[in-house]
C-alpha atoms as a PDB file:
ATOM      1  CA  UNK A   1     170.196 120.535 151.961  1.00  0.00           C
ATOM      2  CA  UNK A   2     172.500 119.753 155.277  1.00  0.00           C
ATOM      3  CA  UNK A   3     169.609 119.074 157.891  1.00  0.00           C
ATOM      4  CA  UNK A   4     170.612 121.902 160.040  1.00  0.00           C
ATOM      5  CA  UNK A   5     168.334 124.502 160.399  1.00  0.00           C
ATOM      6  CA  UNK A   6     170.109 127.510 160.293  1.00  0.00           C
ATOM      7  CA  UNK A   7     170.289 128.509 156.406  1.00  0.00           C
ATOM      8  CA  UNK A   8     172.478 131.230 155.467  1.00  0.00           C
ATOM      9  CA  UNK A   9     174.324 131.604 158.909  1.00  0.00           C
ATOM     10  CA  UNK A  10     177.717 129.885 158.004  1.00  0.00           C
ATOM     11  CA  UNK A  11     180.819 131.264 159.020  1.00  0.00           C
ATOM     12  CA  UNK A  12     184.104 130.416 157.560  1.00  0.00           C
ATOM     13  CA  UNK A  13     187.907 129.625 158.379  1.00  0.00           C
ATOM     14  CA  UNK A  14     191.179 129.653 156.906  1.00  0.00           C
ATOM     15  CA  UNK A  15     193.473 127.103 158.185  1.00  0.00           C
ATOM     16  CA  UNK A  16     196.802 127.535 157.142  1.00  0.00           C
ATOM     17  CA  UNK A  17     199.300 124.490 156.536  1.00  0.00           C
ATOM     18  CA  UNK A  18     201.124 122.656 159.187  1.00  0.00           C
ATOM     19  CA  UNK A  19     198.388 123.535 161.653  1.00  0.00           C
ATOM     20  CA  UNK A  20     198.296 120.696 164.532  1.00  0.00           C
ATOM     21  CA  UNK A  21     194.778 120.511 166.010  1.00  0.00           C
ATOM     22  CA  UNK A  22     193.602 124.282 165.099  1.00  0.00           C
ATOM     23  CA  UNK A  23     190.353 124.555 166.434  1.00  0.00           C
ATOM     24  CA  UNK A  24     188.020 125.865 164.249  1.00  0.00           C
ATOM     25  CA  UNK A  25     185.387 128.496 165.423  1.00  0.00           C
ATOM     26  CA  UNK A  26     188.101 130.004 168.606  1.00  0.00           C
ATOM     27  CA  UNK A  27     186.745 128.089 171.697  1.00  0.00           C
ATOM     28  CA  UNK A  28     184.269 125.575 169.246  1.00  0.00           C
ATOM     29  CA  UNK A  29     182.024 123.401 171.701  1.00  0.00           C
ATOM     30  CA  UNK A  30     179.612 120.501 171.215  1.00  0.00           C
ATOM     31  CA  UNK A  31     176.982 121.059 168.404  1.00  0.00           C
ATOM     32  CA  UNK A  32     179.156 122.931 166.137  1.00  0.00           C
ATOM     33  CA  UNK A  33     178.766 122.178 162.448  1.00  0.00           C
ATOM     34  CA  UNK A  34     181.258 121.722 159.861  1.00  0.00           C
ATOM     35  CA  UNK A  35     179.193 122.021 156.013  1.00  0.00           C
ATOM     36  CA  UNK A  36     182.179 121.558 153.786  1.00  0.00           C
ATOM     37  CA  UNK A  37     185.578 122.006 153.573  1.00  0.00           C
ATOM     38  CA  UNK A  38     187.950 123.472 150.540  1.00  0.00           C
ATOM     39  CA  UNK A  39     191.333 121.674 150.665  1.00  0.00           C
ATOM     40  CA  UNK A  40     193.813 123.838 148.606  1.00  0.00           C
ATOM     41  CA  UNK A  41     196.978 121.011 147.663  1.00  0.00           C
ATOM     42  CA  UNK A  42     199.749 122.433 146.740  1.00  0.00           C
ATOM     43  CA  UNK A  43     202.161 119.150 147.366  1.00  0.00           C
ATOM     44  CA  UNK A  44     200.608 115.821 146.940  1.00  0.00           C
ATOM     45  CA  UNK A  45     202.829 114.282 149.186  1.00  0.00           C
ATOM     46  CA  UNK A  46     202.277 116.210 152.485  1.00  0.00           C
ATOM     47  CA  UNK A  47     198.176 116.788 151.733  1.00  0.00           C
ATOM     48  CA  UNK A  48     196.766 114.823 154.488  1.00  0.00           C
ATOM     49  CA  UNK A  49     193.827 116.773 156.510  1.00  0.00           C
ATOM     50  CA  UNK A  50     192.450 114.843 159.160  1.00  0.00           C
ATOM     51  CA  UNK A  51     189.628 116.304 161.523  1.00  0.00           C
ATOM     52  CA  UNK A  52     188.963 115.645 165.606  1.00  0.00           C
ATOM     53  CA  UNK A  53     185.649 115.747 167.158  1.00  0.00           C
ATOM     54  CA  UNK A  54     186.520 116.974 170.635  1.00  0.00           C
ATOM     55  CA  UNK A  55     187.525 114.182 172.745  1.00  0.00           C
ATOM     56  CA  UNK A  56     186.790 111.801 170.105  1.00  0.00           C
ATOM     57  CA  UNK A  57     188.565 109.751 167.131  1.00  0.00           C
ATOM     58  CA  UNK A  58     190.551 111.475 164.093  1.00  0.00           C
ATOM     59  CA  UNK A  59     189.088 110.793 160.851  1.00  0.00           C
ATOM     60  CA  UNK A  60     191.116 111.409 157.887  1.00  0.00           C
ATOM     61  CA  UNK A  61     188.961 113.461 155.400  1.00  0.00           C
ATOM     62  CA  UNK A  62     192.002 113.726 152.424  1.00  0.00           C
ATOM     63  CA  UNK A  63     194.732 111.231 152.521  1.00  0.00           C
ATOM     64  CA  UNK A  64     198.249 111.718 151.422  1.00  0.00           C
ATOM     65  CA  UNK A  65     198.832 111.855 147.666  1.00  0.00           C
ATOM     66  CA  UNK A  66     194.936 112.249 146.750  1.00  0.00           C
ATOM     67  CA  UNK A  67     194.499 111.295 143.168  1.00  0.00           C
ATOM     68  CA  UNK A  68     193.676 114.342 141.658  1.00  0.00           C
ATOM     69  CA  UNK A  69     197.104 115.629 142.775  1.00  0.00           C
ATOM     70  CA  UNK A  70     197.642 119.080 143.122  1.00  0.00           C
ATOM     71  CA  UNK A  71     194.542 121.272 143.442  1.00  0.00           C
ATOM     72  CA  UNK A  72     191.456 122.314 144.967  1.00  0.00           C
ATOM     73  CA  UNK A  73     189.087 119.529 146.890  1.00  0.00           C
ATOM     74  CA  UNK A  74     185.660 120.072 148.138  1.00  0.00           C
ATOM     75  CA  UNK A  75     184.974 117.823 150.271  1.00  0.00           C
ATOM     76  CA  UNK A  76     181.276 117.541 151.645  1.00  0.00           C
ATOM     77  CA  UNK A  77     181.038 117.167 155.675  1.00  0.00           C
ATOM     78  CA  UNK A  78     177.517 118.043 157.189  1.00  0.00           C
ATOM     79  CA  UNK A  79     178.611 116.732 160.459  1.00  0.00           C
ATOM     80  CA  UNK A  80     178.201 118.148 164.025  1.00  0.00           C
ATOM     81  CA  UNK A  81     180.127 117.931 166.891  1.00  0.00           C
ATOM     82  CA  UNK A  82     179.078 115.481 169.526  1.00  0.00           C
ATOM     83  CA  UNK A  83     182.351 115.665 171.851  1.00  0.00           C
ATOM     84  CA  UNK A  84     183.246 119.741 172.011  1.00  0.00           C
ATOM     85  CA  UNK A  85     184.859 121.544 169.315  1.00  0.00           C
ATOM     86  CA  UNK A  86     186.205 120.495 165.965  1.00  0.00           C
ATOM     87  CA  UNK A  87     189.856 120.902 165.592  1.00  0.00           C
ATOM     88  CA  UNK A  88     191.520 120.131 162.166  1.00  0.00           C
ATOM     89  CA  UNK A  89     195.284 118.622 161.310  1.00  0.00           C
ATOM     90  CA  UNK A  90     196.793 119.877 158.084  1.00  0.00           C
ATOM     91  CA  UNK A  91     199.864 118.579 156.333  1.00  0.00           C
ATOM     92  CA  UNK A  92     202.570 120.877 155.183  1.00  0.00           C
ATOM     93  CA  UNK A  93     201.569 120.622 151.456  1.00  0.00           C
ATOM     94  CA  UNK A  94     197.811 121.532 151.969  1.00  0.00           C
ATOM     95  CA  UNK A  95     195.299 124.991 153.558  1.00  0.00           C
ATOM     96  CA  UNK A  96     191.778 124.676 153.802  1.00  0.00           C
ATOM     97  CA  UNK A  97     188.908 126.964 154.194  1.00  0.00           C
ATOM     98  CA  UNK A  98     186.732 125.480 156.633  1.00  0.00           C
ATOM     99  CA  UNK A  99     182.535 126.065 156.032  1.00  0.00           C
ATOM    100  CA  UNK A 100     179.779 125.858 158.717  1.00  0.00           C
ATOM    101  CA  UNK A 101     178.746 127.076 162.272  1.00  0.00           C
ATOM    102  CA  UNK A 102     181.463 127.355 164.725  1.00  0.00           C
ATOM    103  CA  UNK A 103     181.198 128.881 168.401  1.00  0.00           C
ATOM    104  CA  UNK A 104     184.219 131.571 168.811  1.00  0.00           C
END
C-alpha cells in the first residue's frame, strides 16, 4: 500500500527520451506524488533517469548501463513532493511512463 490516501486516483505520464527537466503533472506543485515509474531502455548506454523535487537535489533513480540491459524497469517511488513539482531527466536511450498524482 503507498500511504497516500487517495486509492484509485492516479494519473499517468509519458515522458519521452531526451527530455531535460519535463515536469510531470503540467504546472506539478508541492505534495504531488510519484507511485512508480516504468523505464522503457532501449540503449543501455544512454538509460540514465534522474528525478528533481522542485528546488531540491537530483536523485538518480536508473543509472547508466543498468544491469538488466535493455528492457522494461519498474521502479517503485511512493514519494511526494516537498519543494514544488517533480520534474524528470531522461537519457537518449530510455522513455518512461510516470505513475501517481500530479497537479496539471
Amino acid at each position: 500500500m503507498s500511504g497516500v490516501n487517495q486509492p484509485y486516483r492516479y494519473q499517468y505520464e509519458h515522458v519521452a527520451a531526451s527530455q531535460t527537466l519535463h515536469t510531470l503533472g503540467g504546472t506539478g506543485a508541492a505534495g504531488d506524488y510519484i507511485h512508480r515509474l516504468v523505464c522503457t531502455v532501449s540503449t543501455a548506454a544512454t538509460a540514465s533517469v534522474v528525478i528533481k523535487d522542485g528546488s531540491g537535489a537530483t536523485h538518480t533513480v536508473l543509472p547508466n548501463s543498468p544491469g538488466g540491459g535493455i528492457g522494461n524497469y519498474n521502479i517503485e517511488m511512493n514519494v511526494v513532493s516537498r519543494n514544488g513539482a517533480w520534474q524528470v531527466t531522461t537519457g537518449a536511450g530510455v522513455e518512461l511512463l510516470a505513475i501517481g498524482v500530479f497537479s496539471a
